[in-house]
C-alpha atoms as a PDB file:
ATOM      1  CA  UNK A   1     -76.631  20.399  65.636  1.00  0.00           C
ATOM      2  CA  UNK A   2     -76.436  19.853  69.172  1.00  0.00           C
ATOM      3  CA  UNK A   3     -73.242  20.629  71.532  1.00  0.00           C
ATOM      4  CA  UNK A   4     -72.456  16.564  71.361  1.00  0.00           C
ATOM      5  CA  UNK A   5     -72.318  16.668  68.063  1.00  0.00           C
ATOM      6  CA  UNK A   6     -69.998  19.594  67.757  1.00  0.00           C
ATOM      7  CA  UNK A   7     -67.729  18.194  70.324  1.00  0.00           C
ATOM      8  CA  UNK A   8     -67.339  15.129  67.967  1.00  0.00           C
ATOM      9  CA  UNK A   9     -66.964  16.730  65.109  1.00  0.00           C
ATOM     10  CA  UNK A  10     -64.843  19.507  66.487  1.00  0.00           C
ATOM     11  CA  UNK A  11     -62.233  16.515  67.812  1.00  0.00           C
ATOM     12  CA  UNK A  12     -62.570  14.406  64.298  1.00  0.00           C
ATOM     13  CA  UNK A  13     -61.609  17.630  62.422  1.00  0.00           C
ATOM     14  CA  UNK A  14     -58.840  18.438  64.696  1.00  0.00           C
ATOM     15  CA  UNK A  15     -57.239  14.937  64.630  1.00  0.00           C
ATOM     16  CA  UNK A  16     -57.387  14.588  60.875  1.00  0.00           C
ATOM     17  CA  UNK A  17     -57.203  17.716  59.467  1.00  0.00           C
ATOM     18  CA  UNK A  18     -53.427  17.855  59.381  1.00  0.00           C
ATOM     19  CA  UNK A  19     -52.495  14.162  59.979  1.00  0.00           C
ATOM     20  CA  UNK A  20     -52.684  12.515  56.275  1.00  0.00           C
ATOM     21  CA  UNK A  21     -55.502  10.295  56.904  1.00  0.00           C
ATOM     22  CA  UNK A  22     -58.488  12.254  55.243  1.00  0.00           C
ATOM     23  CA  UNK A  23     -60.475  14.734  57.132  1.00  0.00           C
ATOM     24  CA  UNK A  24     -63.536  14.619  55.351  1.00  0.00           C
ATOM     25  CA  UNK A  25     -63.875  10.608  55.097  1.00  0.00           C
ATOM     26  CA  UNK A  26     -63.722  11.017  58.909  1.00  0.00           C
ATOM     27  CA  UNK A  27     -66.016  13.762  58.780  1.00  0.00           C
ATOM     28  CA  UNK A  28     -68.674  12.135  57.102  1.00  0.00           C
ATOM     29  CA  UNK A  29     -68.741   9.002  59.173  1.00  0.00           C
ATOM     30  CA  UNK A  30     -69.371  11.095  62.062  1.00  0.00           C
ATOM     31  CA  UNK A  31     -71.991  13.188  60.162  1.00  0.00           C
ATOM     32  CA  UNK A  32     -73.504  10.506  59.886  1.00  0.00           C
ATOM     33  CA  UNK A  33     -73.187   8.698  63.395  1.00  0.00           C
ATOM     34  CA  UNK A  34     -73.973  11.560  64.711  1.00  0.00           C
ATOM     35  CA  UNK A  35     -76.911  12.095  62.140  1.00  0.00           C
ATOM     36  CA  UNK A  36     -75.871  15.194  61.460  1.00  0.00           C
ATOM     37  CA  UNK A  37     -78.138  16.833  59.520  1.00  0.00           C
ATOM     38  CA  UNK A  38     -79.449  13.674  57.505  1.00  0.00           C
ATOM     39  CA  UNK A  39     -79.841  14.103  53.953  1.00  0.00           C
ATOM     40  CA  UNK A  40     -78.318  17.812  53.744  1.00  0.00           C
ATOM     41  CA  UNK A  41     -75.005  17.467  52.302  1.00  0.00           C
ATOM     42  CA  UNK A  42     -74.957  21.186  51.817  1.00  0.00           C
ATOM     43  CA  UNK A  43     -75.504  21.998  55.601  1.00  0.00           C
ATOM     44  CA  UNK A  44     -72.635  19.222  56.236  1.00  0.00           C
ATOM     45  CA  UNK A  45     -70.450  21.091  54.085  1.00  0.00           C
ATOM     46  CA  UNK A  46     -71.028  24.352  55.295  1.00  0.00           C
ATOM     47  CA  UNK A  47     -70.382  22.325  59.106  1.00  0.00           C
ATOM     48  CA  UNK A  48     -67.214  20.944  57.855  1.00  0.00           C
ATOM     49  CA  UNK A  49     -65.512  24.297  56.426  1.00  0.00           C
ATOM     50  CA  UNK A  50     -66.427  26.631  59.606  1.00  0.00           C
ATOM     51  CA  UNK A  51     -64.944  23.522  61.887  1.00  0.00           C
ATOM     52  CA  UNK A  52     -61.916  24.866  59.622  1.00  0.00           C
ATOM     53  CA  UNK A  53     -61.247  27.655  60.612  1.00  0.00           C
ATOM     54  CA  UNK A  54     -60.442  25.974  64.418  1.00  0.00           C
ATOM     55  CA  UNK A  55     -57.763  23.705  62.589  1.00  0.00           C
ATOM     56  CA  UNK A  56     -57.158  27.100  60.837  1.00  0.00           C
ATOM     57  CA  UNK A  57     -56.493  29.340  64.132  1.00  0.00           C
ATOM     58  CA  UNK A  58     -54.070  26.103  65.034  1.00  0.00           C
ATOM     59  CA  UNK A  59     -52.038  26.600  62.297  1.00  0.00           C
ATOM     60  CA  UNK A  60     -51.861  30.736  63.195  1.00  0.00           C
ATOM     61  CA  UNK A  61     -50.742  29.953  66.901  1.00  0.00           C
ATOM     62  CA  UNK A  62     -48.610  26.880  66.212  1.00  0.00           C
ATOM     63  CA  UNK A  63     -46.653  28.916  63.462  1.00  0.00           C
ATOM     64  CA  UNK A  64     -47.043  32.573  65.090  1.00  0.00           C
ATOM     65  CA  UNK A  65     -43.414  33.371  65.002  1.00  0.00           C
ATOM     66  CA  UNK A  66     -42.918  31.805  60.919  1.00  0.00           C
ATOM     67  CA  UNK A  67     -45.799  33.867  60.183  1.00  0.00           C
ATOM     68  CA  UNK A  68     -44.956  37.377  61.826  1.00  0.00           C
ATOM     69  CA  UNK A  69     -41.614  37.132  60.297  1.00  0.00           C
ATOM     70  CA  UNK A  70     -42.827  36.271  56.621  1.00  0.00           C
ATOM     71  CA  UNK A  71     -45.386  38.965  56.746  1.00  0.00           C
ATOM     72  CA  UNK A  72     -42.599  41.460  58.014  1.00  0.00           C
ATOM     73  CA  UNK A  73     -40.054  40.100  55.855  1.00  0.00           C
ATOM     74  CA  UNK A  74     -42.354  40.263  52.490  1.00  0.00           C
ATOM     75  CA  UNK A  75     -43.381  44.324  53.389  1.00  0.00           C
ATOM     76  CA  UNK A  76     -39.766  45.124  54.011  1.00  0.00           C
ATOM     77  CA  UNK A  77     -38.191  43.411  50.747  1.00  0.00           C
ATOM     78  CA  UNK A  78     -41.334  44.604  48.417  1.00  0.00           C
ATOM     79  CA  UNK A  79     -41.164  48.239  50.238  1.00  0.00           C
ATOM     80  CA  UNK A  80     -37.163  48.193  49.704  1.00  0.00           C
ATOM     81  CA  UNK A  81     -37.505  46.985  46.064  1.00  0.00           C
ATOM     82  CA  UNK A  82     -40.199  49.937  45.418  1.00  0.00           C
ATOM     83  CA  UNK A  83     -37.903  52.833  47.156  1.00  0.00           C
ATOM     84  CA  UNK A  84     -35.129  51.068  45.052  1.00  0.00           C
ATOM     85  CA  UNK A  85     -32.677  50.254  47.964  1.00  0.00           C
ATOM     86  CA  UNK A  86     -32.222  47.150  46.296  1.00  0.00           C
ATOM     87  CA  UNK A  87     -31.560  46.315  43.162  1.00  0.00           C
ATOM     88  CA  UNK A  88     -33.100  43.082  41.129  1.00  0.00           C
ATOM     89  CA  UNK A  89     -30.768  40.742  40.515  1.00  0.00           C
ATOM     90  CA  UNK A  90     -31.609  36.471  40.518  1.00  0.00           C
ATOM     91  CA  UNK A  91     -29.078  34.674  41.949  1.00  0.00           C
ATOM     92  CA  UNK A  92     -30.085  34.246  45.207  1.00  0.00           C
ATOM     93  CA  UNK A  93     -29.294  31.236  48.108  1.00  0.00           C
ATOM     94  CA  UNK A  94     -29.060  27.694  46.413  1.00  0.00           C
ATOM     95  CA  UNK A  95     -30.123  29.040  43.052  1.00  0.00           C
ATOM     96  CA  UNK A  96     -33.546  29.296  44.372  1.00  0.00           C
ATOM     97  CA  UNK A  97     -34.679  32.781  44.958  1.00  0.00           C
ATOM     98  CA  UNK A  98     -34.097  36.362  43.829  1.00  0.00           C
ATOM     99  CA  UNK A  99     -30.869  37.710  45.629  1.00  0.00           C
ATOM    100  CA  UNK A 100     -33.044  40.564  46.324  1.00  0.00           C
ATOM    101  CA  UNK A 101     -35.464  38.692  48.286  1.00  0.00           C
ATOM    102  CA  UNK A 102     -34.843  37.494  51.681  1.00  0.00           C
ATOM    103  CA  UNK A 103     -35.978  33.287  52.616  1.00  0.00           C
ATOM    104  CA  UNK A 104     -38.692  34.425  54.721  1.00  0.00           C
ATOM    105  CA  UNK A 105     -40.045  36.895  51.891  1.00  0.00           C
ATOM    106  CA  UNK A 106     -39.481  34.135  49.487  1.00  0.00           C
ATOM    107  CA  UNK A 107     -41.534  31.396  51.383  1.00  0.00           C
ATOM    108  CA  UNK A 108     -44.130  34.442  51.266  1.00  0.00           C
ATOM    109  CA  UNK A 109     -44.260  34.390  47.538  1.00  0.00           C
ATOM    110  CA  UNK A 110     -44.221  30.417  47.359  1.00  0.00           C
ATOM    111  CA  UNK A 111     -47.354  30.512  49.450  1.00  0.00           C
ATOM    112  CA  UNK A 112     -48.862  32.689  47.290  1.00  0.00           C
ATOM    113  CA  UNK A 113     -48.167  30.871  44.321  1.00  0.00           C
ATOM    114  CA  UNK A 114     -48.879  27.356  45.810  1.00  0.00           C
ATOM    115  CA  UNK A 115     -52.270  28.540  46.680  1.00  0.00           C
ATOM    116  CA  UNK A 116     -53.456  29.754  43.210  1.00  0.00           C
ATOM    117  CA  UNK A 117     -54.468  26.007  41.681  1.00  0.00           C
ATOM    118  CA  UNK A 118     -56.761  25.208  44.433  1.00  0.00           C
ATOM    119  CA  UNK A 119     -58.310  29.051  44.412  1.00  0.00           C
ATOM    120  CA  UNK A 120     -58.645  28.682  40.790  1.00  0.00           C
ATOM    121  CA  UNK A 121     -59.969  25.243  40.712  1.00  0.00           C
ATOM    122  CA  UNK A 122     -61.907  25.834  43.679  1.00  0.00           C
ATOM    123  CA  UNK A 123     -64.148  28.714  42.614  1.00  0.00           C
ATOM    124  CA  UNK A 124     -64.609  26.603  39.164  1.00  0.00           C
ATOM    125  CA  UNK A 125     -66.132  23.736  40.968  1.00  0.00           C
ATOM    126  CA  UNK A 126     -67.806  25.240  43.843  1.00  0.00           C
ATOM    127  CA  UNK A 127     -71.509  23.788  43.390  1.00  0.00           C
ATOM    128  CA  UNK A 128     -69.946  20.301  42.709  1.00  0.00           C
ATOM    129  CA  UNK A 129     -68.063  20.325  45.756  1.00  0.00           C
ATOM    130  CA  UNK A 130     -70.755  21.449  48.399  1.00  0.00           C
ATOM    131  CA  UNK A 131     -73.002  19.012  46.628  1.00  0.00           C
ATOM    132  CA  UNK A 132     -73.949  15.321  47.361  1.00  0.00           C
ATOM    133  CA  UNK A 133     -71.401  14.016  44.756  1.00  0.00           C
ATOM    134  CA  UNK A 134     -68.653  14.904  46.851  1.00  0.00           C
ATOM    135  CA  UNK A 135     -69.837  12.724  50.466  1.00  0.00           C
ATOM    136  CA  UNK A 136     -69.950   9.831  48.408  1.00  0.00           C
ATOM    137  CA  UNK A 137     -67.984   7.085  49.944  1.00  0.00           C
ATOM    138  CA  UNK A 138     -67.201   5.377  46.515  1.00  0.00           C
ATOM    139  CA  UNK A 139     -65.420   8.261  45.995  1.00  0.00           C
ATOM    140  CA  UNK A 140     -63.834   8.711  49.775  1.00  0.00           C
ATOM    141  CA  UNK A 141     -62.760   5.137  49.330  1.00  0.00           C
ATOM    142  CA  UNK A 142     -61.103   4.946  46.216  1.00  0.00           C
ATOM    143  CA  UNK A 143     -59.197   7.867  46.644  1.00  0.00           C
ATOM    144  CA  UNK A 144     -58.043   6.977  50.371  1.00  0.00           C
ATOM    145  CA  UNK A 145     -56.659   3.723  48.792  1.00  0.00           C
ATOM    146  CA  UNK A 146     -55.160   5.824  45.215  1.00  0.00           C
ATOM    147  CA  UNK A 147     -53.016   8.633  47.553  1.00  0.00           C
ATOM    148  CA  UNK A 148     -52.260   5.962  49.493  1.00  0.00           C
ATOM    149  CA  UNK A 149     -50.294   4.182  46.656  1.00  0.00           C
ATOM    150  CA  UNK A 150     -49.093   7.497  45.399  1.00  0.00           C
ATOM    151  CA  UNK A 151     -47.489   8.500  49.029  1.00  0.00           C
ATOM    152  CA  UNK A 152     -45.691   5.031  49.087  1.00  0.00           C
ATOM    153  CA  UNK A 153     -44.298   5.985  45.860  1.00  0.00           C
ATOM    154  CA  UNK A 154     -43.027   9.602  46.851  1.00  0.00           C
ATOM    155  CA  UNK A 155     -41.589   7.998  49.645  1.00  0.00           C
ATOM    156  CA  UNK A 156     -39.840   5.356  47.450  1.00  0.00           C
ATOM    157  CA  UNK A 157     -38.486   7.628  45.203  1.00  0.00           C
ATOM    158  CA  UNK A 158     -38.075  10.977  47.179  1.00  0.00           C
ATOM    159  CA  UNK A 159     -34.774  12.286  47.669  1.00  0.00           C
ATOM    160  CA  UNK A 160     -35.594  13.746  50.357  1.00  0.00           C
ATOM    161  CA  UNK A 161     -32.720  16.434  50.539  1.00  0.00           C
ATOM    162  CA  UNK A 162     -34.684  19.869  50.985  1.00  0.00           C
ATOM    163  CA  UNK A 163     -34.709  22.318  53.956  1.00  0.00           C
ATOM    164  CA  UNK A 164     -37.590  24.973  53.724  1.00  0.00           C
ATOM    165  CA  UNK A 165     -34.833  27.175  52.714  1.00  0.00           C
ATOM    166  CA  UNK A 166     -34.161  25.356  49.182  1.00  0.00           C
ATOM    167  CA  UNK A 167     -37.705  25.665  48.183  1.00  0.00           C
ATOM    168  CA  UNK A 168     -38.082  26.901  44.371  1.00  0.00           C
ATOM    169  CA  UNK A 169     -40.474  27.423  42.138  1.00  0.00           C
ATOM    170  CA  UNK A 170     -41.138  23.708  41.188  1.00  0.00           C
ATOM    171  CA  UNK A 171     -41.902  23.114  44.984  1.00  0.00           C
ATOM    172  CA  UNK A 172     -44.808  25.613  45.130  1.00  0.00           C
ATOM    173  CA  UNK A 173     -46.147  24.815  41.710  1.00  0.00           C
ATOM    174  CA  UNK A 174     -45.847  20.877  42.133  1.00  0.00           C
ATOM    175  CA  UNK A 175     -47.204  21.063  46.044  1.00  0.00           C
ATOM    176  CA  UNK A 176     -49.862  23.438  45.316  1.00  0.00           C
ATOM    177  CA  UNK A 177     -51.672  21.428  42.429  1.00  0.00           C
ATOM    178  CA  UNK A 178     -51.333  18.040  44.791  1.00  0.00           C
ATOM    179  CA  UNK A 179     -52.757  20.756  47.142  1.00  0.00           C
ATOM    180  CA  UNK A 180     -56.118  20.513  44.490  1.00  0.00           C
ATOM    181  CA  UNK A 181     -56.275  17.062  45.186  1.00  0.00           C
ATOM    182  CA  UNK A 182     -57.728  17.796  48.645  1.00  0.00           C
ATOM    183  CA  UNK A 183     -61.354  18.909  46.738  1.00  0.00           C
ATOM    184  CA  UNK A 184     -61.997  15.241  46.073  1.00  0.00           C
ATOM    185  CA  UNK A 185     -63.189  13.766  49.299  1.00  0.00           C
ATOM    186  CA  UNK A 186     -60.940  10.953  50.800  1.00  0.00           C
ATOM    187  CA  UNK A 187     -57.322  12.596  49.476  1.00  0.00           C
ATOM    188  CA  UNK A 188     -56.830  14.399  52.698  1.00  0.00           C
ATOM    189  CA  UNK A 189     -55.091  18.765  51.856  1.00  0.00           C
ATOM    190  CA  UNK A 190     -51.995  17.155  54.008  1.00  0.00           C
ATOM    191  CA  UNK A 191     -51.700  13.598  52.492  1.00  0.00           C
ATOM    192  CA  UNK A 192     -51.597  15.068  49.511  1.00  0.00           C
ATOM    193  CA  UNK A 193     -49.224  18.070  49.616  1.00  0.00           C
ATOM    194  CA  UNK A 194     -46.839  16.155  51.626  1.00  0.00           C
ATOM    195  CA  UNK A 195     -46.674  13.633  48.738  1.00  0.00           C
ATOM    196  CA  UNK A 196     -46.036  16.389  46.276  1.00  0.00           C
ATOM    197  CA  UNK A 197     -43.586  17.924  48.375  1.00  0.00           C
ATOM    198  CA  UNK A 198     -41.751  14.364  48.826  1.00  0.00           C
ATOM    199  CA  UNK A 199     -41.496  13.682  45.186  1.00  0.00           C
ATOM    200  CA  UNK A 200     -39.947  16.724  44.436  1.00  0.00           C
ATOM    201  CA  UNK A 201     -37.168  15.825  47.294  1.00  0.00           C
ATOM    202  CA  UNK A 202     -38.435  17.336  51.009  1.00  0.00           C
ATOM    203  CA  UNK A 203     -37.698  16.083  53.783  1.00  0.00           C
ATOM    204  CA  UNK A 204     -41.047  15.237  55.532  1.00  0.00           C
ATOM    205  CA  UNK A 205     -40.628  17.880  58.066  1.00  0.00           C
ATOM    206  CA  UNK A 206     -40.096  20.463  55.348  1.00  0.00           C
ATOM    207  CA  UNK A 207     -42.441  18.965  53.648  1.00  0.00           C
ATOM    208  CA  UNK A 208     -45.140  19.162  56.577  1.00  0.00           C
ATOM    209  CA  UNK A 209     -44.254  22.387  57.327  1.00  0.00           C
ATOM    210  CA  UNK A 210     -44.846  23.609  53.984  1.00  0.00           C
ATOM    211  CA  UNK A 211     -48.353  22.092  53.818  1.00  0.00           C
ATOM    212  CA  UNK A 212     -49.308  23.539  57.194  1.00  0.00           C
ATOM    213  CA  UNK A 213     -48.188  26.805  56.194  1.00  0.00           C
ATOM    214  CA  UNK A 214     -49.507  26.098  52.309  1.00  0.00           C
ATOM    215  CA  UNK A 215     -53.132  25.460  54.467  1.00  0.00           C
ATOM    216  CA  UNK A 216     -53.476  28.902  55.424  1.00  0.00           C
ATOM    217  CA  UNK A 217     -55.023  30.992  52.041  1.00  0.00           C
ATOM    218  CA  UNK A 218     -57.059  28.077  51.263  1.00  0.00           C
ATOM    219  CA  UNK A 219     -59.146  27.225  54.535  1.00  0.00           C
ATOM    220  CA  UNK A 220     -59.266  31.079  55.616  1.00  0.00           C
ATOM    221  CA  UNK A 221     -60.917  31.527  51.958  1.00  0.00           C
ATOM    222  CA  UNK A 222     -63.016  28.370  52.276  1.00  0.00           C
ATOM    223  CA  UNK A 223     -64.084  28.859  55.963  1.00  0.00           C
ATOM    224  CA  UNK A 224     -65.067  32.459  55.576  1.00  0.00           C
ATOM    225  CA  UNK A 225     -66.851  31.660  52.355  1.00  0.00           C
ATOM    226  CA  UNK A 226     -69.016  28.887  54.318  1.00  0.00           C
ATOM    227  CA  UNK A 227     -68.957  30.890  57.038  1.00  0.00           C
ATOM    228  CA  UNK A 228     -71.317  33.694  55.190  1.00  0.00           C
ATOM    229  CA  UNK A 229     -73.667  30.735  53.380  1.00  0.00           C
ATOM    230  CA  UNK A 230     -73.965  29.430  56.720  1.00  0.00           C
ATOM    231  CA  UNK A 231     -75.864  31.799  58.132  1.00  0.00           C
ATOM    232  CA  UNK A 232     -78.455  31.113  55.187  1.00  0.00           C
ATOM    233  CA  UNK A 233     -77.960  27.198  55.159  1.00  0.00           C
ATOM    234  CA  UNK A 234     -77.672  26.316  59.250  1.00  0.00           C
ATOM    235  CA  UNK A 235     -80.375  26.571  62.010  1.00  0.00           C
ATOM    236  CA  UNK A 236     -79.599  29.554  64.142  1.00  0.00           C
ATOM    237  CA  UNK A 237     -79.994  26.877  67.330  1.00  0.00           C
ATOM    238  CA  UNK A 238     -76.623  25.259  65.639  1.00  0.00           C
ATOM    239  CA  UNK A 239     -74.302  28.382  66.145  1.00  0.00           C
ATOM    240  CA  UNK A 240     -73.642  28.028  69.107  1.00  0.00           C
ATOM    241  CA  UNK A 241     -72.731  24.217  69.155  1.00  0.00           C
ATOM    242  CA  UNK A 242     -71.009  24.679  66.009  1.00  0.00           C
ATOM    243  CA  UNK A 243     -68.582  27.647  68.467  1.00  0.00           C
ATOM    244  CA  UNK A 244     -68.244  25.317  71.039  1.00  0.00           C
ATOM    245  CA  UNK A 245     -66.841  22.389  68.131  1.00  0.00           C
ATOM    246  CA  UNK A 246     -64.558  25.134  66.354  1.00  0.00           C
ATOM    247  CA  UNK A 247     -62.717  25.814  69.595  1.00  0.00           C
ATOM    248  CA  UNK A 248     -62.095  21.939  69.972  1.00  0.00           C
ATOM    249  CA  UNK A 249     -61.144  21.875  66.880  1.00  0.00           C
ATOM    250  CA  UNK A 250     -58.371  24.388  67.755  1.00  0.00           C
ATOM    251  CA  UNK A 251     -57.354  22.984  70.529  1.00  0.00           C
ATOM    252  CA  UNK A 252     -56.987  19.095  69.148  1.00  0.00           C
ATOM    253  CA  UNK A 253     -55.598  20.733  65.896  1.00  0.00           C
ATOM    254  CA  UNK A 254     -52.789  22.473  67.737  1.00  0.00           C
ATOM    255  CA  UNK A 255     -51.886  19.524  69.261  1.00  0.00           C
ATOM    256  CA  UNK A 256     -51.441  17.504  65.665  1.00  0.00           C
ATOM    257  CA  UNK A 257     -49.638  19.742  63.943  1.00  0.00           C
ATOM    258  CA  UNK A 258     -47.128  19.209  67.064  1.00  0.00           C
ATOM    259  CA  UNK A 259     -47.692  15.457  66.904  1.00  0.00           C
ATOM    260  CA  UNK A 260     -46.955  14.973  63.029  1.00  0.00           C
ATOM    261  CA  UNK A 261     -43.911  17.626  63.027  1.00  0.00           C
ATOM    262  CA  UNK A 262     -42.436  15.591  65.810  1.00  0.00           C
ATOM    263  CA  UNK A 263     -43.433  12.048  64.126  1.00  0.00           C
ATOM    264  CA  UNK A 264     -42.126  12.616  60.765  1.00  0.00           C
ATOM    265  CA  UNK A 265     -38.107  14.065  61.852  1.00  0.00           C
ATOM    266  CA  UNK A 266     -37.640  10.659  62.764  1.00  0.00           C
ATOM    267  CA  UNK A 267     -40.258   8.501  60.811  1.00  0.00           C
ATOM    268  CA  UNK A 268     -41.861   7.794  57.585  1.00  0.00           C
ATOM    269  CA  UNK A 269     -45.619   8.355  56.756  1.00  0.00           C
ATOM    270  CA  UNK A 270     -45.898   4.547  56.339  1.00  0.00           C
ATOM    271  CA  UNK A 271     -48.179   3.847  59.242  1.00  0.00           C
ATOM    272  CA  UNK A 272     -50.582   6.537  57.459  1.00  0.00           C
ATOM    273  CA  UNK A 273     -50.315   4.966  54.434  1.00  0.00           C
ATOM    274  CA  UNK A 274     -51.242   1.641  55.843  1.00  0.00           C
ATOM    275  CA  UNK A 275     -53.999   3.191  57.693  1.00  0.00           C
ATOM    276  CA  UNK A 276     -55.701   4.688  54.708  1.00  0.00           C
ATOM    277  CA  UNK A 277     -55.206   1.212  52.859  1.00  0.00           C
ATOM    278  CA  UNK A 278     -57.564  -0.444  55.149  1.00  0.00           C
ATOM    279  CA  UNK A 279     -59.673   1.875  56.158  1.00  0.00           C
ATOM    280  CA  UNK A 280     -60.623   2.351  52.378  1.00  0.00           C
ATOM    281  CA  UNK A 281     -60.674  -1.553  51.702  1.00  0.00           C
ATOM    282  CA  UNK A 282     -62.918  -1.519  54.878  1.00  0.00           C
ATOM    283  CA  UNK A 283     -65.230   1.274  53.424  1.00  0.00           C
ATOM    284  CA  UNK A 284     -65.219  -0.597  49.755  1.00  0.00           C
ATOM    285  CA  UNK A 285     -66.404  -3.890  51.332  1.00  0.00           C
ATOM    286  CA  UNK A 286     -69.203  -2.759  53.334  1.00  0.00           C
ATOM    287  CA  UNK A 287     -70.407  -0.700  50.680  1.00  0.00           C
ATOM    288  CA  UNK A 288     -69.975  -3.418  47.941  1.00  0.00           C
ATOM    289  CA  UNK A 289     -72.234  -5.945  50.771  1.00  0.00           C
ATOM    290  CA  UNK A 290     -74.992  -3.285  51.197  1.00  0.00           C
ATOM    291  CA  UNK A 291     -74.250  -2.755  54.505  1.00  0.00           C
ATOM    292  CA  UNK A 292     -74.042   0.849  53.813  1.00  0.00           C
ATOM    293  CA  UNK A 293     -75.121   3.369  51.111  1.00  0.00           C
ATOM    294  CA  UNK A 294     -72.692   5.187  49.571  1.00  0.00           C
ATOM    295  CA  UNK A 295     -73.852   8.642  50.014  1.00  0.00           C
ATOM    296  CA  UNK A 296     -74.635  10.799  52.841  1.00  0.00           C
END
């Protein structure tokens, strides 16, 4: 990897990690433009999940404030629940969380639970998810095209009612397995989230604010994991590149996460879904003509 090539790939990761168009569809056209370690989908992987943790330090700056107080909030209410200055009870705001528990130490827990599935599912699947199987643009396409279809029907039938504050237990369990969706290349962690989130009645800021914050555990776990097999898998000449890409990655990631907040209080995620319809048609064609193989 050369510092080009990390500046490319550093800007593709940041502009698709968090908008619902499929990081890792994106990712693996520029792999390959770029050629990016031709014919080493295990390198490319480890590439992809260190770029991460850029996107990742995003999130922690964009969200600073959300995450100081839930962190605070979740020592204070456990701590007070331990000394027994409050008592257990479960009737809490909306019917929604333990009485005992305060929102912020209650988003903690949701978090927590949201992130099991993919940490579970993850870990399972590990070899077939750093291999070749998963940069295979059969695959990118169809799904690009199937969440697609699924977000135009959460935004059909989404109520669309929920503040962060309402969140339950059906919104971590239901986001955090469409969170699992995001290990099969061409779903996209946000696209699919979002679209859990909107069928069980978000709003689509909630519901992007959730996934954002739902991001953290699983690419801090991810990235650090690759982080350690890259040292094994990657040229040593590609660490410094591979710096220079993370920071842009930060940098253009910050800079979503502002864009899609802002986009989706007023709008719907239509012009994604449209996107994602054609660029998979596009992919399916030229792969169906020959034009291009299907893996990397």
């Amino acid at each position: 990897m050369n510092f080009l090539q990390a500046i490319i790939l550093g800007i593709v990761q940041g502009l698709t990690e968090f908008i619902p168009i499929s990081s890792t569809a994106h990712l693996v056209f520029a792999s390959r433009l770029t050629n990016l370690y031709e014919g080493n989908p295990e390198q490319t992987t480890a590439t992809i999940a260190v770029l991460q943790l850029g996107t990742l330090l995003a999130v922690f700056v964009y969200f600073a404030s959300d995450i100081l107080s839930i962190t605070a909030a979740f020592i204070r209410d456990h701590w007070n629940l331990l000394t027994r200055r409050r008592n257990v009870r479960f009737s809490g705001t909306h019917g929604v969380r333990p009485i005992w528990l305060s929102e912020e130490a209650w988003l903690g827990w949701l978090i927590i639970l949201g992130s099991i599935p993919i940490g579970v599912i993850g870990l399972l699947f590990k070899n077939l998810i750093e291999g070749a199987a998963t940069k295979n643009l059969w695959v990118i396409a169809i799904m690009l095209i199937s969440i697609a279809v699924l977000l135009t029907f959460a935004e059909l039938v989404g109520k669309r009612r929920k503040e962060i504050n309402d969140f339950g237990l059906l919104d971590a369990i239901v986001v955090g397995f469409a969170q699992v969706l995001a290990l099969i290349p061409g779903a996209s962690r946000s696209g699919s989230t979002i679209m859990g989130g909107l069928f069980v009645g978000q709003k689509r800021e909630a519901a992007a604010r959730f996934s954002f914050l739902l991001s953290i555990p699983a690419i801090t776990a991810s990235g650090l994991l690759e982080l350690k097999e890259a040292w094994s898998l990657l040229p040593q000449e590609s660490f410094a590149p591979l710096l220079v890409g993370t920071i842009v990655s930060a940098f253009v990631g910050y800079l979503s996460i502002w864009f899609l907040i802002a986009f989706l209080r007023k709008r719907s995620t239509a012009i994604f879904i449209g996107y994602r319809i054609v660029l998979g048609v596009i992919i399916l064609v030229l792969l169906w003509q020959g034009v291009i193989s299907s893996q990397i």
